[in-house]
C-alpha atoms as a PDB file:
ATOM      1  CA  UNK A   1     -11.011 -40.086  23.527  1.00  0.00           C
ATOM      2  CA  UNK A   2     -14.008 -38.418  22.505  1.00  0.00           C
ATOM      3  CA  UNK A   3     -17.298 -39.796  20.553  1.00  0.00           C
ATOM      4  CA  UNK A   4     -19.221 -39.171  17.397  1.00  0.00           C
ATOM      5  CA  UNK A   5     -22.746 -40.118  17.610  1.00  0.00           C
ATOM      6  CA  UNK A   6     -24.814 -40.292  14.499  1.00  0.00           C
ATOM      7  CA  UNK A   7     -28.584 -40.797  16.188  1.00  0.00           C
ATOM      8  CA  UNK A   8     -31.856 -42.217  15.383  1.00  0.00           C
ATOM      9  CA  UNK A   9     -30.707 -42.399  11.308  1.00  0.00           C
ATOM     10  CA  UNK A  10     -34.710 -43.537   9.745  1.00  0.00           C
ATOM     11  CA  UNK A  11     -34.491 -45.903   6.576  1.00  0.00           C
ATOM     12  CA  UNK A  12     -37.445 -47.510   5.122  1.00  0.00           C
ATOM     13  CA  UNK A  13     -35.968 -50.520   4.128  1.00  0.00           C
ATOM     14  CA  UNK A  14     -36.890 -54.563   2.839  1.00  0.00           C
ATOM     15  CA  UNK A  15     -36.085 -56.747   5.980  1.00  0.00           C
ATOM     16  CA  UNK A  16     -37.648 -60.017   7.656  1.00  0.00           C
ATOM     17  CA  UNK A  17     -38.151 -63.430   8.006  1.00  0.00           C
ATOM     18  CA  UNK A  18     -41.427 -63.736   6.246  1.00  0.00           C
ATOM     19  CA  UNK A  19     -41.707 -62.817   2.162  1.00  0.00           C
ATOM     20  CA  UNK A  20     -44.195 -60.163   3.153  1.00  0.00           C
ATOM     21  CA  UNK A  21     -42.080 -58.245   5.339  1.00  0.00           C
ATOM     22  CA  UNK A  22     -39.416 -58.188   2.516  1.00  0.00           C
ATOM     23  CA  UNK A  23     -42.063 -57.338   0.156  1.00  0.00           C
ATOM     24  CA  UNK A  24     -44.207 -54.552   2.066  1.00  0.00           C
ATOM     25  CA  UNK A  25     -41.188 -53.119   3.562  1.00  0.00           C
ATOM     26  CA  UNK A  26     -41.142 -51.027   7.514  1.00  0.00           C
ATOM     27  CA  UNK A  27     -39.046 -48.342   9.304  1.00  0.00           C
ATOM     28  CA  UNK A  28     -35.791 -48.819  10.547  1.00  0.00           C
ATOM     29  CA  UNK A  29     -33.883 -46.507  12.877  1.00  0.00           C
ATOM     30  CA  UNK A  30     -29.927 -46.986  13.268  1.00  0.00           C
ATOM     31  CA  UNK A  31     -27.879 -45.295  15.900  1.00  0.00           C
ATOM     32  CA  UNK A  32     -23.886 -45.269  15.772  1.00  0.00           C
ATOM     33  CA  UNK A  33     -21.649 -44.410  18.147  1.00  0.00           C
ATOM     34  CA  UNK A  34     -17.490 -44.005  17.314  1.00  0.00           C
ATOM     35  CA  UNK A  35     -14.895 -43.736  19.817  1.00  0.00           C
ATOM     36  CA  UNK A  36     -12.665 -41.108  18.032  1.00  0.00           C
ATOM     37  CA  UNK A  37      -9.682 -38.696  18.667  1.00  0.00           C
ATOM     38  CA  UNK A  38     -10.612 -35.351  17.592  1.00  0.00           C
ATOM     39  CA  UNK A  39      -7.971 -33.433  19.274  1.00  0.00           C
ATOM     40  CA  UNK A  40      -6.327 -32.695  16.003  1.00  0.00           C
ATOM     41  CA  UNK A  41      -9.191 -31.900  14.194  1.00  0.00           C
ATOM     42  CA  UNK A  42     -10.471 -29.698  17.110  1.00  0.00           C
ATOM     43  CA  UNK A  43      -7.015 -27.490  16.300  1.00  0.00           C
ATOM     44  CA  UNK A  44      -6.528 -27.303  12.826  1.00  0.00           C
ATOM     45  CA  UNK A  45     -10.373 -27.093  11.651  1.00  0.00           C
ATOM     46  CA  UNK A  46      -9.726 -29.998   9.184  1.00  0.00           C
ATOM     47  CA  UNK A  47     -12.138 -32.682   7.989  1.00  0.00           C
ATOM     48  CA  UNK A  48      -9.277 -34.667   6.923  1.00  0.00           C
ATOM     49  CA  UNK A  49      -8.150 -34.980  10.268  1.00  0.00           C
ATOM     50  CA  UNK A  50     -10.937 -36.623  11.875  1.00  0.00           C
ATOM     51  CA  UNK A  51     -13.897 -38.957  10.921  1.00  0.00           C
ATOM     52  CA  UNK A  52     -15.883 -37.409   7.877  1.00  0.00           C
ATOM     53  CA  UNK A  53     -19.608 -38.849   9.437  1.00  0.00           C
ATOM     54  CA  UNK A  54     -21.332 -38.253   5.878  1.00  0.00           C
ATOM     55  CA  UNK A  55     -18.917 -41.435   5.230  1.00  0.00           C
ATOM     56  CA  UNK A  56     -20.595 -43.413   8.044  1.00  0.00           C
ATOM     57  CA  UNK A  57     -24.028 -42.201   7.056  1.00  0.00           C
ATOM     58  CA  UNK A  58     -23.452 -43.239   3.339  1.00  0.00           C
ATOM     59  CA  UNK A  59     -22.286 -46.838   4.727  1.00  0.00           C
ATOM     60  CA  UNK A  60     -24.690 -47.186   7.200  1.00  0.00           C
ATOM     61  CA  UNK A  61     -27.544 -46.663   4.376  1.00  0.00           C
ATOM     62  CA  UNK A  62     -25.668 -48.588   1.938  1.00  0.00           C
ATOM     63  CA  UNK A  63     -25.768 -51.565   4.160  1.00  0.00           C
ATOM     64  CA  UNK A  64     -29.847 -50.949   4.506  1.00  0.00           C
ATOM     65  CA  UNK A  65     -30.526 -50.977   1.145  1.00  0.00           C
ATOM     66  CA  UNK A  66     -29.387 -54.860   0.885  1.00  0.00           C
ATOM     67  CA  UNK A  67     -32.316 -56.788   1.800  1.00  0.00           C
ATOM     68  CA  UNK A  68     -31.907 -59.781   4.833  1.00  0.00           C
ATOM     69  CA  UNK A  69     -34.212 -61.546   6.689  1.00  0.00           C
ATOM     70  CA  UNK A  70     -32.609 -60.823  10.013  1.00  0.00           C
ATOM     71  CA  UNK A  71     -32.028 -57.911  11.443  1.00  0.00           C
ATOM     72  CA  UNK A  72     -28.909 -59.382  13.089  1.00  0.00           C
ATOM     73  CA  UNK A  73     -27.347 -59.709   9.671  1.00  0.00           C
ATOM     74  CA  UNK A  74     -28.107 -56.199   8.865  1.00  0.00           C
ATOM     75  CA  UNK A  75     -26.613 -54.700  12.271  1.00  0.00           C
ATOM     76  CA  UNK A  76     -23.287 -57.438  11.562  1.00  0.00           C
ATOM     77  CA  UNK A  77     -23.113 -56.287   7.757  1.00  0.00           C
ATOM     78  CA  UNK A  78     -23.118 -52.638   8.307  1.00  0.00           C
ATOM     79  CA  UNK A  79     -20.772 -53.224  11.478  1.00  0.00           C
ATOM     80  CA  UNK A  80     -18.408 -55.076   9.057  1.00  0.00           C
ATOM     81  CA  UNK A  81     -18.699 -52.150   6.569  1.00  0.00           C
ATOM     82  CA  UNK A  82     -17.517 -49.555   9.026  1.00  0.00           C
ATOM     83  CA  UNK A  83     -14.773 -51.175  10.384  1.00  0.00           C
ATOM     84  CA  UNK A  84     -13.144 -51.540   6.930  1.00  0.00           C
ATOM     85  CA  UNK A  85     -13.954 -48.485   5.960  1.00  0.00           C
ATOM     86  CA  UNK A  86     -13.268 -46.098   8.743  1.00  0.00           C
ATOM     87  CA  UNK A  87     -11.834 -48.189  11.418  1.00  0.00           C
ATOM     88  CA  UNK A  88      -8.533 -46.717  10.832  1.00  0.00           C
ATOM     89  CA  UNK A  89     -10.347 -43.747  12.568  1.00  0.00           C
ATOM     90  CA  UNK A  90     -12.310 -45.374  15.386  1.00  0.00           C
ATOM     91  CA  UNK A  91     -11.075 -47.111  18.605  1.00  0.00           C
ATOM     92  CA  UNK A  92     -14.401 -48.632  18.940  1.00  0.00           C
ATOM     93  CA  UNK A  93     -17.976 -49.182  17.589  1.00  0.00           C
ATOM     94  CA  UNK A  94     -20.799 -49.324  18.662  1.00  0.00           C
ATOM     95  CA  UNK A  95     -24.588 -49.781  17.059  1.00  0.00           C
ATOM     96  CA  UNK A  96     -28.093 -50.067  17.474  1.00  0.00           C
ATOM     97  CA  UNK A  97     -30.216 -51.098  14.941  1.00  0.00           C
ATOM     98  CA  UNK A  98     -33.947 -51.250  15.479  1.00  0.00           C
ATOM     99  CA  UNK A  99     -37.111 -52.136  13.391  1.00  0.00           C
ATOM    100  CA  UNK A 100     -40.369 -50.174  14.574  1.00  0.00           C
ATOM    101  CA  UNK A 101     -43.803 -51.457  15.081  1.00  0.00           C
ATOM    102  CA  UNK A 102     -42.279 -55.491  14.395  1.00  0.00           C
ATOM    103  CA  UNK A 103     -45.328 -57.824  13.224  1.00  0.00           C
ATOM    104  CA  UNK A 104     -45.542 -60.216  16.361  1.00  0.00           C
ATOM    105  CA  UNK A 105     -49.213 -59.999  16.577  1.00  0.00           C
ATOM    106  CA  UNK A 106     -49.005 -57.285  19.773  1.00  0.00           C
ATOM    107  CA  UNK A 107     -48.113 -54.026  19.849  1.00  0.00           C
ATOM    108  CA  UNK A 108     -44.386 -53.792  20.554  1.00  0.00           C
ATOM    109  CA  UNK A 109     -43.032 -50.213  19.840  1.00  0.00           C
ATOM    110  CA  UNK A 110     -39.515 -51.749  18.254  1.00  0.00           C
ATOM    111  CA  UNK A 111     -37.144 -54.475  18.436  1.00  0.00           C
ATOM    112  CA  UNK A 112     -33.377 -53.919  18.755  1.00  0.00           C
ATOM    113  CA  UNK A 113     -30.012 -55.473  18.234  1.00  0.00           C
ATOM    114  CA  UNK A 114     -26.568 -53.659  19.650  1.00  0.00           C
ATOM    115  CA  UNK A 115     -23.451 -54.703  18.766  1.00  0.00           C
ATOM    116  CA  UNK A 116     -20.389 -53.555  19.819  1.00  0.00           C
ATOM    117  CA  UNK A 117     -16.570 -53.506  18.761  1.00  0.00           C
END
């Protein structure tokens, strides 16, 4: 098996507990890592024979646009997402989703949930 990593994807998106984080808005970074076969594709030079990523990119943003106050339901929505869309493709998932420069009253560089399936 081999893996496709899509890294350190930025969204500015509408997430948090409190109305004013939903409101004001922050940064976002995803990362997503598929366990894929891409011995096929690495012979015949095919997209349609592997995982098209711009597919997992578009879901992965989709899925950030929706506003939630938890990060946790983000990460378990856009996990969700993949595996109906492309987990005919994938083995296994796994994703990191982080929020930079949290408001917990200290300076904390990002918090981050990883999920894996």
């Amino acid at each position: 098996m081999s893996k496709i990593k899509l890294e350190k994807m930025r969204f500015f998106a509408h997430h948090g507990f409190f109305e004013e984080e939903r409101r004001v808005g922050a940064e976002y970074e995803v990362s997503v890592t598929l366990d894929v076969d891409i011995e096929l594709a690495g012979r015949t030079d095919d997209l349609n024979d592997t995982l098209n990523y711009q597919q997992v990119y578009d879901i992965v943003k989709q899925e950030m646009t929706e506003s939630s106050h938890l990060i946790e339901h983000v990460s378990m929505r856009i996990m969700t997402a993949l595996k109906k869309e492309v987990g005919n493709r994938v083995n296994s998932i796994w994703l990191s989703l982080s929020k930079i420069n949290p408001p917990l009253g200290g300076q904390v560089d990002r918090v981050t949930i990883e999920l894996e399936g």
